[in-house]
Protein backbone atom coordinates (compact mmCIF):
# COMPACT_ATOMS: atom_id res chain seq x y z
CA UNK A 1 0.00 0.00 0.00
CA UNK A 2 1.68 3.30 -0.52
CA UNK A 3 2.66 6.28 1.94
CA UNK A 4 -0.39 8.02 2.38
CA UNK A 5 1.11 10.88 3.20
CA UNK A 6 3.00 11.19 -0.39
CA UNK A 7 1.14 12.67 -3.22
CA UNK A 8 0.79 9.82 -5.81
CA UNK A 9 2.75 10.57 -9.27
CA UNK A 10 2.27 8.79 -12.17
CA UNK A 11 4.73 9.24 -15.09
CA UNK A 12 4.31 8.30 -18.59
CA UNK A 13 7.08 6.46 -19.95
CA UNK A 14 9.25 6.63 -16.34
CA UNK A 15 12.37 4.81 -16.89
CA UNK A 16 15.64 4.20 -14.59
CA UNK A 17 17.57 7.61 -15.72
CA UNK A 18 14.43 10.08 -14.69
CA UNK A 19 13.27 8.20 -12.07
CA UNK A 20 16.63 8.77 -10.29
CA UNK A 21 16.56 12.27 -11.00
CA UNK A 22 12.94 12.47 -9.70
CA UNK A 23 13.82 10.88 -6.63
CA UNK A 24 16.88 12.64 -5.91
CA UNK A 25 14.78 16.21 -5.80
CA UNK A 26 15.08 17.77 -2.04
CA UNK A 27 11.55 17.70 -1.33
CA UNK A 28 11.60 13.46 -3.07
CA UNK A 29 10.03 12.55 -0.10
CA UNK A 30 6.66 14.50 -0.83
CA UNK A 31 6.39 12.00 -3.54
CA UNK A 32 5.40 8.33 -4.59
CA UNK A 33 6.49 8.05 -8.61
CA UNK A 34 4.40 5.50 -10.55
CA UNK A 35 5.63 4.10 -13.73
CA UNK A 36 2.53 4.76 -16.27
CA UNK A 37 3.65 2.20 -19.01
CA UNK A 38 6.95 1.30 -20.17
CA UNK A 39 8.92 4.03 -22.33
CA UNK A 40 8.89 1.10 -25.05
CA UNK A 41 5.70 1.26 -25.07
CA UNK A 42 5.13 4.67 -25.91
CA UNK A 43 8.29 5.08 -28.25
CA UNK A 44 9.38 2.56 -30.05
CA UNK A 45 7.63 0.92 -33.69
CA UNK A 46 4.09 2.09 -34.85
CA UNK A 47 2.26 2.78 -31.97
CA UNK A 48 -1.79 2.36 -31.67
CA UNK A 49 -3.06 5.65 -29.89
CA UNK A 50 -6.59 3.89 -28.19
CA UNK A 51 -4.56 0.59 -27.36
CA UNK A 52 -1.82 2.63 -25.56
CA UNK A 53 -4.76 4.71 -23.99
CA UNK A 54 -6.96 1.72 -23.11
CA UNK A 55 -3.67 0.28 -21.50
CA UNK A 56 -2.93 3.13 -18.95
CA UNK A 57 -7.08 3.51 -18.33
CA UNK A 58 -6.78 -0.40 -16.72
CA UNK A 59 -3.58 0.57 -14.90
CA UNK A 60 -4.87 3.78 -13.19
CA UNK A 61 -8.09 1.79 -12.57
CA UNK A 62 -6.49 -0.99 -10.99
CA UNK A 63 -4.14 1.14 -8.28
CA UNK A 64 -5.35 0.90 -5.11
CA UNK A 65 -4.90 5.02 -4.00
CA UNK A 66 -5.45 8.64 -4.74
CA UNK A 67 -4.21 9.45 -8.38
CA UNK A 68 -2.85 12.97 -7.95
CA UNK A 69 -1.26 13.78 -10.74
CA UNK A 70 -0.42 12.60 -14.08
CA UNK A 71 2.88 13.92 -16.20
CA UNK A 72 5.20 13.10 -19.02
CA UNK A 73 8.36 14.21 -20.42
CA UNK A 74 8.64 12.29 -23.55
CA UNK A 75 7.41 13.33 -27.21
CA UNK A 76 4.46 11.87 -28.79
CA UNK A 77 2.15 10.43 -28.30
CA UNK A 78 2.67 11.00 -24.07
CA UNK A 79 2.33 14.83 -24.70
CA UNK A 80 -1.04 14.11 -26.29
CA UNK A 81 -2.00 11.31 -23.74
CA UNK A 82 -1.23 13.07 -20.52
CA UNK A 83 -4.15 15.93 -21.18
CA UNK A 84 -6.80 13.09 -22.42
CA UNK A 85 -5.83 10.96 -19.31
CA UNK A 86 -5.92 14.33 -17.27
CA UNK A 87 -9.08 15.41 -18.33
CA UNK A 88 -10.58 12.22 -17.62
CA UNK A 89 -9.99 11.93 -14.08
CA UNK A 90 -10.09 16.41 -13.26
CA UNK A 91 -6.63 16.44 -12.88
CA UNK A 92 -4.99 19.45 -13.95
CA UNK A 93 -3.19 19.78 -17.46
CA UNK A 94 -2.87 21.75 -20.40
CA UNK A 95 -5.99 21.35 -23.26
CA UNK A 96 -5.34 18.74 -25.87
CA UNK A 97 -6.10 20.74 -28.69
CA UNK A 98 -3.48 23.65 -27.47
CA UNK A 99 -0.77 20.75 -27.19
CA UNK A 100 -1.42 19.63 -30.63
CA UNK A 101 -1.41 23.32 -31.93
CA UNK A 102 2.00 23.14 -30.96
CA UNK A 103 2.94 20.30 -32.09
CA UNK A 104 1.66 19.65 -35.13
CA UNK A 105 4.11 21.39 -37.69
CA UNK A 106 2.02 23.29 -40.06
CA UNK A 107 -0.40 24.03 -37.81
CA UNK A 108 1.80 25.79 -35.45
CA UNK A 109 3.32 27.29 -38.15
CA UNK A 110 0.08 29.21 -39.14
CA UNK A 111 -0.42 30.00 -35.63
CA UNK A 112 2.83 31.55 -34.92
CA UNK A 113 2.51 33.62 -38.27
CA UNK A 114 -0.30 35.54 -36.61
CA UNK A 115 1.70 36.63 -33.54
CA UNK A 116 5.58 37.01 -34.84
CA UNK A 117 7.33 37.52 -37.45
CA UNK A 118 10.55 35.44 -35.96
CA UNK A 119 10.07 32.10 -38.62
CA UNK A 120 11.33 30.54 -41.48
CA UNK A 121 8.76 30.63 -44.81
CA UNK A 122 6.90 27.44 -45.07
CA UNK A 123 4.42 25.30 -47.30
CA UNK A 124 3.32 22.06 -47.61
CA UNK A 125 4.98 19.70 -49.70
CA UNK A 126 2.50 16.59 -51.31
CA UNK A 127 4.80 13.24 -51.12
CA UNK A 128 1.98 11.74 -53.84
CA UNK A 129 2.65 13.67 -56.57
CA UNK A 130 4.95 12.41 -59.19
CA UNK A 131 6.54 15.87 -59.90
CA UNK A 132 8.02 16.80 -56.71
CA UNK A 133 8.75 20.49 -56.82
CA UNK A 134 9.69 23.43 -54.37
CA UNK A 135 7.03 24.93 -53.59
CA UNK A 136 6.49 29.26 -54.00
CA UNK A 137 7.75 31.31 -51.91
CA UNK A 138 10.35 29.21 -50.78
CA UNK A 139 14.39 28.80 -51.74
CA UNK A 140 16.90 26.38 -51.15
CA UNK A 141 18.53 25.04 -48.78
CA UNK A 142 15.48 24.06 -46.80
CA UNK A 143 14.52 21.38 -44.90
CA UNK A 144 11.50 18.84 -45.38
CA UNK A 145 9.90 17.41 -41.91
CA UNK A 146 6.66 14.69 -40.97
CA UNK A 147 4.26 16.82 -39.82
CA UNK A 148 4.83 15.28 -36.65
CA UNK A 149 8.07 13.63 -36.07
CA UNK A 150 10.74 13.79 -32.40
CA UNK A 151 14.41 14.06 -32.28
CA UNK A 152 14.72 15.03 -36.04
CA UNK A 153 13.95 12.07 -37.05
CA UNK A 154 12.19 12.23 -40.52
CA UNK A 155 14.38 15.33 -41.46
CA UNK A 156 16.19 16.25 -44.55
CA UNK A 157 18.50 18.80 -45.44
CA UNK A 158 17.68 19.95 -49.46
CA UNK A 159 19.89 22.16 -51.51
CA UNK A 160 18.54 21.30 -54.76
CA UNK A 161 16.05 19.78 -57.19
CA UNK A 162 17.50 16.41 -57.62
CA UNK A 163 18.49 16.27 -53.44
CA UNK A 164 14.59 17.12 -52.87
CA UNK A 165 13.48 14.46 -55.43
CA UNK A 166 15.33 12.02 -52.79
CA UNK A 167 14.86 13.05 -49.84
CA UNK A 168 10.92 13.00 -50.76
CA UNK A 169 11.35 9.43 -51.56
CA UNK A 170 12.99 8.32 -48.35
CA UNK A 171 10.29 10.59 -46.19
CA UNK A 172 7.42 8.45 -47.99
CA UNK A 173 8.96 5.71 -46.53
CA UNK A 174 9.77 7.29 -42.86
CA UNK A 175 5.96 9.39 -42.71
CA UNK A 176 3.89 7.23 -41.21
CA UNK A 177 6.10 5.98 -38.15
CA UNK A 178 4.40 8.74 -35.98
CA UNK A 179 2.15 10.28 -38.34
CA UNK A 180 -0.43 7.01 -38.83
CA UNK A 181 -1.16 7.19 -34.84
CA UNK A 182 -0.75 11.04 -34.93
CA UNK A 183 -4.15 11.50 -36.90
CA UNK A 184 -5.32 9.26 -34.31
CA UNK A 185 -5.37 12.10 -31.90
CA UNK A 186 -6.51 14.61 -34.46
CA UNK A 187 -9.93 12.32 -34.77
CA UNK A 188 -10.57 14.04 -31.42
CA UNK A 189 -10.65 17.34 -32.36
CA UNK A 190 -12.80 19.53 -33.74
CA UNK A 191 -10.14 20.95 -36.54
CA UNK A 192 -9.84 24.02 -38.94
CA UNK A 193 -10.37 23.38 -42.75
CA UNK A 194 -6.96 23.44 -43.80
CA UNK A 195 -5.76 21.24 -41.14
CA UNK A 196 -8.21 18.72 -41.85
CA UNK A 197 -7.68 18.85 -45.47
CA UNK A 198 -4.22 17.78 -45.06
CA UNK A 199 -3.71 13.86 -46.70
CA UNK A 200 -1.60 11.43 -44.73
CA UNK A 201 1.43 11.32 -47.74
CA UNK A 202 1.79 15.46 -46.50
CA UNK A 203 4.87 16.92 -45.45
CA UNK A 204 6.09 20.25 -43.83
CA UNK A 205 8.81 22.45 -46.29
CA UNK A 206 10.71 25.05 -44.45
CA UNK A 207 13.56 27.72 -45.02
CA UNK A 208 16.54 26.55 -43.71
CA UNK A 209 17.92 28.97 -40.32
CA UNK A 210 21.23 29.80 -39.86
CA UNK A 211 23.04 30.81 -36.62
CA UNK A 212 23.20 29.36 -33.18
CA UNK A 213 20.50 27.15 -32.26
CA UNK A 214 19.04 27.52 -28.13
CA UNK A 215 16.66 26.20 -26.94
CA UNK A 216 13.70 28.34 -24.29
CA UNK A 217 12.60 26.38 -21.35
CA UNK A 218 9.71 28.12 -19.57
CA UNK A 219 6.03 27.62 -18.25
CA UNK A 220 2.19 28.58 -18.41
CA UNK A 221 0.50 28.82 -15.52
CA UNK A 222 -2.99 30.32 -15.32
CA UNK A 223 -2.26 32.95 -17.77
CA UNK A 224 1.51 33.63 -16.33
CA UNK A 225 4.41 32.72 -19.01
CA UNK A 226 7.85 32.18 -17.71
CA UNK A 227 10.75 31.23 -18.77
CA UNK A 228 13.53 29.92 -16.43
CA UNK A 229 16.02 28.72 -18.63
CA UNK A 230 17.99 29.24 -22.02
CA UNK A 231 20.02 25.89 -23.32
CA UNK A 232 22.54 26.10 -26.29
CA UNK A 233 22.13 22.58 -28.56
CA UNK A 234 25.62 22.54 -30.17
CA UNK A 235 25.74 20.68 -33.24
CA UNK A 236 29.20 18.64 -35.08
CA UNK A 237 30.67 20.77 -37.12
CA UNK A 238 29.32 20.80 -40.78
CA UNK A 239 26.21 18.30 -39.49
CA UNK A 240 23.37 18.84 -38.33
CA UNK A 241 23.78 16.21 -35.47
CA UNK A 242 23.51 17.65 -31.61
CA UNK A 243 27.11 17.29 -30.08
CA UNK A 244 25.75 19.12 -26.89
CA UNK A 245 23.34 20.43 -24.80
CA UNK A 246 24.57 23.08 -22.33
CA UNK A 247 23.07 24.83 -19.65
CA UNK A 248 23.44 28.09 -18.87
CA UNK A 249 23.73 29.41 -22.55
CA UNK A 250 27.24 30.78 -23.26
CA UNK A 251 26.76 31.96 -26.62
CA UNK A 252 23.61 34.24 -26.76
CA UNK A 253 23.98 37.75 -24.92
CA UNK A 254 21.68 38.38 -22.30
CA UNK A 255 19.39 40.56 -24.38
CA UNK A 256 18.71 38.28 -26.91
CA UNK A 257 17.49 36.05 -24.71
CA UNK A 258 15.41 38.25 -22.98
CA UNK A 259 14.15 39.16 -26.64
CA UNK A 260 13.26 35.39 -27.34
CA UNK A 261 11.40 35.28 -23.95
CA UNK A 262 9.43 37.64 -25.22
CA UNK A 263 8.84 35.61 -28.54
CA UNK A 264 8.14 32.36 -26.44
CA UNK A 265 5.64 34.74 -24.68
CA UNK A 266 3.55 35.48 -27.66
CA UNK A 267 3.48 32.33 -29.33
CA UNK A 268 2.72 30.31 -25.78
CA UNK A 269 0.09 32.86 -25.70
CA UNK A 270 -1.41 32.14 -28.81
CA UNK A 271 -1.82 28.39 -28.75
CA UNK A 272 -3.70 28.87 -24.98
CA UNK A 273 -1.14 26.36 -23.85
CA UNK A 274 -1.38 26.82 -19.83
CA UNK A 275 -0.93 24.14 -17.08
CA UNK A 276 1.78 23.16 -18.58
CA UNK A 277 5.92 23.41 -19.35
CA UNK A 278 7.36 24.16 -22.55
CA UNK A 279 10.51 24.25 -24.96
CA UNK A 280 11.01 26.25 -27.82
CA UNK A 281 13.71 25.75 -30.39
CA UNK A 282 15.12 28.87 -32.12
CA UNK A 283 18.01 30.00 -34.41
CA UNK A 284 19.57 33.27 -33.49
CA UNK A 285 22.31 34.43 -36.39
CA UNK A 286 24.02 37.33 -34.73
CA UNK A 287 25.73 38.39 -38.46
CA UNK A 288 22.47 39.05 -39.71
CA UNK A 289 21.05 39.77 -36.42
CA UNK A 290 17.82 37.51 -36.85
CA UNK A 291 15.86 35.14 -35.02
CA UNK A 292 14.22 31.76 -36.64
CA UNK A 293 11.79 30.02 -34.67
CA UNK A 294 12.15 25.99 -35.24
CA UNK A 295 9.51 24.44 -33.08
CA UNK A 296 7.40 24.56 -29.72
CA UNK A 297 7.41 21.69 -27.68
CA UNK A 298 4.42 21.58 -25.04
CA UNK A 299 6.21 19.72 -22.52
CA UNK A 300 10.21 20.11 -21.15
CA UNK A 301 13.25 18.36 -21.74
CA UNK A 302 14.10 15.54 -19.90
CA UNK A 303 17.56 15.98 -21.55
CA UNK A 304 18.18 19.08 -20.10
CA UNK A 305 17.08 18.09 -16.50
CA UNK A 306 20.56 16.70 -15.14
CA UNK A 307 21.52 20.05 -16.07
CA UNK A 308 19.41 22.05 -14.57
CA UNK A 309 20.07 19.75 -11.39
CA UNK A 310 23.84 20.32 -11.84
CA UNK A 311 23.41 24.24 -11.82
CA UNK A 312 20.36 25.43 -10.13
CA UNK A 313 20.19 22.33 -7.52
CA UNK A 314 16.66 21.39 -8.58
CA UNK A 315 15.74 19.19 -12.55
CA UNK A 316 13.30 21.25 -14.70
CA UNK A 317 10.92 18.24 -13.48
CA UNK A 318 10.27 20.33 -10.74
CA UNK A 319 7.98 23.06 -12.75
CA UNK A 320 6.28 19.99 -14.42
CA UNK A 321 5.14 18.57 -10.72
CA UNK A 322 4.78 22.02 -9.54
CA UNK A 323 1.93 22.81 -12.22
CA UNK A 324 0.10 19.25 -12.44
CA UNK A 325 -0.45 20.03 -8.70
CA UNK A 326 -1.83 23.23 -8.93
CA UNK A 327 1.28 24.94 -7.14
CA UNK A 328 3.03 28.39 -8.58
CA UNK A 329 6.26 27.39 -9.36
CA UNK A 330 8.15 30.92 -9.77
CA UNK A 331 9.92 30.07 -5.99
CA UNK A 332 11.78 27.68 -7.20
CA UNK A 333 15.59 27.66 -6.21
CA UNK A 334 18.46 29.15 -8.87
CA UNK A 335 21.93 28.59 -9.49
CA UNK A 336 22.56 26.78 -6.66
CA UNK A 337 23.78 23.63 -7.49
CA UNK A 338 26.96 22.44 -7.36
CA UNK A 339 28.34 23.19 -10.75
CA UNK A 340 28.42 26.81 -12.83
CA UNK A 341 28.04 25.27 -15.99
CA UNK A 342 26.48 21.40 -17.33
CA UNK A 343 26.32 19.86 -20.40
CA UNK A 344 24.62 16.91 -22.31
CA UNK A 345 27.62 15.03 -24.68
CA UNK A 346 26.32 12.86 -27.56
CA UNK A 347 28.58 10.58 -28.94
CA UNK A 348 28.23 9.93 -32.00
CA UNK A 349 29.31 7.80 -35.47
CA UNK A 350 28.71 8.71 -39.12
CA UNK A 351 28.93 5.50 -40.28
CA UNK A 352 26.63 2.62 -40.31
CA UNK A 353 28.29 -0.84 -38.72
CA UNK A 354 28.05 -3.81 -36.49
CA UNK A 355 28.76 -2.86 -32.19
CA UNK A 356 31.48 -5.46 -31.43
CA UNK A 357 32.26 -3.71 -28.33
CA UNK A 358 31.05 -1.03 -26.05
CA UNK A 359 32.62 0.35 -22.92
CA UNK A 360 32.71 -1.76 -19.77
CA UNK A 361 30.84 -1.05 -16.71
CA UNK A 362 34.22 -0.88 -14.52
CA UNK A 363 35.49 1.33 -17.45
CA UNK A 364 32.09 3.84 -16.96
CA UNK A 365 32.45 3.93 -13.33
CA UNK A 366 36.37 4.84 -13.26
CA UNK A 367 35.43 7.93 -15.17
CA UNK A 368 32.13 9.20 -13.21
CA UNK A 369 34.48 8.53 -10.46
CA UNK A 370 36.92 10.64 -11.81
CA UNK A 371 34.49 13.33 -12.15
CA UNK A 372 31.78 13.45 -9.48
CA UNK A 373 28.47 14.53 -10.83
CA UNK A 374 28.95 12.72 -14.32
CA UNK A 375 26.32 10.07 -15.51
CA UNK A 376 27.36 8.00 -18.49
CA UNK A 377 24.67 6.05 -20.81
CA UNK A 378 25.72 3.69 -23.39
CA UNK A 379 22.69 3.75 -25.49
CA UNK A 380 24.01 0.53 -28.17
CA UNK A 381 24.20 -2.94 -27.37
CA UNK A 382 27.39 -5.70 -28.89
CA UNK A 383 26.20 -7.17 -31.73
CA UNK A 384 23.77 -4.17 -32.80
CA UNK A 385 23.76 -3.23 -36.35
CA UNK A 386 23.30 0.69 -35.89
CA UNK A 387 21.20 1.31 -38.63
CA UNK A 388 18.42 -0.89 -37.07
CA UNK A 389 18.05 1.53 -34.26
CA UNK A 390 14.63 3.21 -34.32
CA UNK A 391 14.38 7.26 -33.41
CA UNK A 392 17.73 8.61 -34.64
CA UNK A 393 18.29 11.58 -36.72
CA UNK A 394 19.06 11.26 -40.83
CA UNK A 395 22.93 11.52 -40.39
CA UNK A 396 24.41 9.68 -37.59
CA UNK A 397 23.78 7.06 -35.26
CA UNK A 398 24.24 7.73 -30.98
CA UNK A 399 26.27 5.52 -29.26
CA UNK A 400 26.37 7.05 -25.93
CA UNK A 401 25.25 9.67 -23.82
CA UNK A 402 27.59 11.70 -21.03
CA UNK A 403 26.61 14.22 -18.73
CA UNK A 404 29.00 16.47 -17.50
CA UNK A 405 29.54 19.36 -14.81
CA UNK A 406 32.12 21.91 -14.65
CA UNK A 407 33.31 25.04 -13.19
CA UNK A 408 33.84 27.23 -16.63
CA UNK A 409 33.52 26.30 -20.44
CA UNK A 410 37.02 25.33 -20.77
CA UNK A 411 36.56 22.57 -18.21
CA UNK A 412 33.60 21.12 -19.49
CA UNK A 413 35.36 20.73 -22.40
CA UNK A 414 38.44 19.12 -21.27
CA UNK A 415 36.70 16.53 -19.13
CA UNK A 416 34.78 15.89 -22.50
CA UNK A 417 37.80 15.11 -24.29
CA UNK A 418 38.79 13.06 -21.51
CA UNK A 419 35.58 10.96 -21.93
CA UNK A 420 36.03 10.26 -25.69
CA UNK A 421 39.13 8.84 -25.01
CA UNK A 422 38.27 6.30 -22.22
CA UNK A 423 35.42 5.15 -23.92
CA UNK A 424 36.70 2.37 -26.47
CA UNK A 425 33.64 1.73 -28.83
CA UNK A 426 34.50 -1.37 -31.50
CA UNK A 427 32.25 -1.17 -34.56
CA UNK A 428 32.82 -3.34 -37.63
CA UNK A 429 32.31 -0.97 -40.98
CA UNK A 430 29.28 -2.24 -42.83
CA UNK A 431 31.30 -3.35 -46.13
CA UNK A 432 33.22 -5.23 -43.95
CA UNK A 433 30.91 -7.78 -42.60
CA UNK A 434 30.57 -11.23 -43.68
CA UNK A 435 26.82 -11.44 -44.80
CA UNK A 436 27.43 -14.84 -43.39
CA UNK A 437 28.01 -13.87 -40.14
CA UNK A 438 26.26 -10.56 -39.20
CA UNK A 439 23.15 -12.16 -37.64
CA UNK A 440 25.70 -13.92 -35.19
C-alpha cells in the first residue's frame, strides 16, 4: 500500500535515468512516482493511440490510492496522452487541442505567423505527386519534416532539385512511423479546414535557419508565461547532429534572450497552452542579427534536467510537478547547485556498422568517479547493427550519452575530451561484414 502521506505521481514512460533524478529532488520525499507504461511502449515501432490509452485507463483503474497527478516528459504520443488521461480523471493539465497546436508542424506554423514575425517561410509539400517540386515562396537550402516527427527524425537537409526528389522518396517511406497514430489524436478534435484537409502522404517544407541554435525552457501557468532557462544545442561541425546540450547558454547575450522570452511569450500565448511546461527551439544568427523560430514543444526536456540539477540544484521536473499540482512554481531555487556550468555530450558515429564492443561497466564507473556529478549512458548494445536503431536523426547514429559538470567552459570541455578517449567503442564498418556472419 503506498505512503499516504506522499502525493501519488504517475509518469508516462518513467524509466531508470528520470526516475533517479525524480527521486533525488530535495523535497523526493513529498512524492510516490508511478511508472505509467513502459517508455517502449510509448516510443518505439508504430504505436496504436486507443490501445496505448486503453492500457494506462486499466492501470490507473487498478491502483489501489489517490491518483494525484499525471505527467510526461517524452514526445508523442505522451504529450497528447497526458491531457486526455488528465481530463478524464479532473486532474490538472494543459488542453489537448493547445498541445497539438503546438505540435503539429504546419499548424503551429500558421499559428505563430499571426503573432511574430521570428520564422522561417513554409508550405506544404505533397509526397503523392509524381513531380516533386519546391514549392512558391520558398528557396533552397530548406529542410522537409513529418508533420509530426521527435528528435529530427524524418528530417532532410535539401539544396537542390534532384536532393529534394530524394529526400521525398525516403520521407514516404519514414511518414507514417508517428504520423499514422498522430491523426489518431486529431480524430478528437474539432479541426480548422486546412488542417483537416491535409492527406496522410503530406509533409512540412521550411527555409533553412542559420546561426546558433538555443533552446527556451519556460512555463504557463494560469495565464503567467515564464521562462527559467535558455540551453545552447551545439551541433558537429558541418552536421546537423547535436554534439551538446549546455546549460546556462554561453553563446547568446543576455538581451537576446530576454528578446526570445518575449517571442516564447507570444506564441505560448497564442496556442492557450497553460498548465503546462514548454521548450522552444530557435536559431539566433548574430551576423544578420535575426531570429528563426524551429519548433514549440508543449512539454520540457528531460535531456536538459541533469543540467538544470547540476546548476540550479533542482531538474526542470520540478515546474512539471509544480503545475500538475496546482502549485506556482516561480519560488523555485536558482543557481545553486553544485556546478556553474552542465552539459549533455552525444557521442556519436557517421557510419553505419556492427557494435562489437562497447565500454565496460568498470570502465564507466572509473570515469564518473573521476568526475563526481557525471552520468554516463551507453545507449548501443554488442552485436547491434546501428542502422536498425529506431528514433535517430538522418545523419548519424548515438552511441552514448555523457553528462558532464564543470566550473567554466574550458573545463567542461576538457573533461569531455577526456571521456572520448576512455570510452573504447569497436564497430565493424558495414562493407566489412561477412553477410554470413552478421546475424551472429
Amino acid at each position: 500500500m503506498p505512503n499516504s502521506n506522499t502525493r501519488n505521481i504517475f509518469v508516462l514512460g518513467l524509466d531508470d535515468v528520470n526516475r533517479s533524478v525524480l527521486e533525488s529532488m530535495p523535497d523526493a520525499d513529498r512524492y510516490t512516482f508511478h511508472q505509467l507504461l513502459r517508455q517502449e511502449e510509448l516510443q518505439q515501432g508504430v504505436v496504436s493511440v486507443p490501445d496505448l490509452l486503453g492500457r494506462a485507463r486499466n492501470q490507473l483503474d487498478a491502483f489501489d490510492g489517490q491518483v494525484d497527478a499525471i505527467v510526461g516528459y517524452w514526445d508523442f504520443p505522451s504529450t497528447m496522452m497526458v491531457p486526455i488521461l488528465c481530463r478524464e480523471r479532473g486532474l490538472r493539465s494543459a488542453s489537448l487541442e493547445a498541445v497539438v497546436k503546438c505540435e503539429h508542424k504546419y499548424w503551429s506554423r500558421l499559428e505563430q505567423e499571426k503573432v511574430i514575425d521570428e520564422h522561417p517561410a513554409f508550405a506544404l509539400l505533397d509526397l503523392s505527386r509524381n513531380d516533386i517540386t519546391l514549392p512558391d515562396g520558398l528557396d533552397y537550402p530548406v529542410w522537409i519534416k513529418p508533420i509530426k516527427s521527435a528528435s529530427s527524425e524524418g528530417a532532410h537537409y535539401v539544396e537542390d532539385d534532384e536532393h529534394l526528389k530524394a529526400a521525398a522518396a525516403e520521407e514516404r517511406d519514414q511518414i507514417g512511423r508517428m504520423g499514422g497514430p498522430f491523426n489518431d489524436i486529431l480524430e478528437m478534435l474539432d479541426l480548422p479546414l486546412e488542417i483537416a484537409e491535409i492527406g496522410p502522404d503530406t509533409c512540412l517544407v521550411e527555409g533553412a535557419a542559420t546561426g546558433f541554435q538555443v533552446t527556451v525552457e519556460g512555463y504557463a501557468h494560469d495565464g503567467q508565461i515564464e521562462v527559467y532557462g535558455v540551453v545552447d544545442s551545439v551541433t558537429y561541425p558541418d552536421t546537423p547532429s547535436f554534439l551538446r546540450y549546455e546549460y546556462p547558454s554561453s553563446r547568446v547575450p543576455q538581451h537576446i534572450q530576454n528578446y526570445m522570452a518575449e517571442v516564447s511569450r507570444r506564441v505560448i500565448s497564442a496556442v492557450d497552452l497553460t498548465n503546462s511546461t514548454f521548450n522552444i527551439e530557435y536559431f539566433w544568427d548574430p551576423e544578420t542579427e535575426s531570429l528563426n523560430l524551429l519548433e514549440v514543444n508543449a512539454r520540457h526536456s528531460q535531456s536538459h534536467a541533469p543540467l538544470f540539477a547540476m546548476v540550479d540544484s533542482i531538474p526542470n521536473h520540478a515546474f512539471m510537478l509544480d503545475l500538475a499540482l496546482g502549485r506556482d512554481p516561480r519560488d523555485l531555487p536558482r543557481r545553486q547547485g553544485a556546478f556553474m556550468t552542465a552539459a549533455k555530450w552525444l557521442l556519436r558515429t557517421f557510419s553505419d556498422g556492427v557494435v562489437r564492443r562497447v565500454p565496460t561497466a568498470q570502465e564507466i564507473a572509473a570515469l564518473e568517479e573521476e568526475f563526481p556529478g557525471t552520468t554516463i549512458d551507453v545507449t548501443v548494445a554488442e552485436g547491434q547493427r546501428l542502422s536498425e536503431g529506431e528514433g535517430e536523426d538522418s545523419y548519424s547514429y548515438l552511441l552514448a550519452e555523457v553528462f558532464l559538470g564543470a566550473r567554466n567552459g574550458i573545463e567542461l570541455t576538457t573533461r569531455w575530451d577526456r571521456c572520448v578517449e576512455a570510452l573504447q567503442f569497436e564497430i565493424d564498418p558495414v562493407e566489412e561484414i561477412d553477410p554470413t556472419e552478421e546475424g551472429d
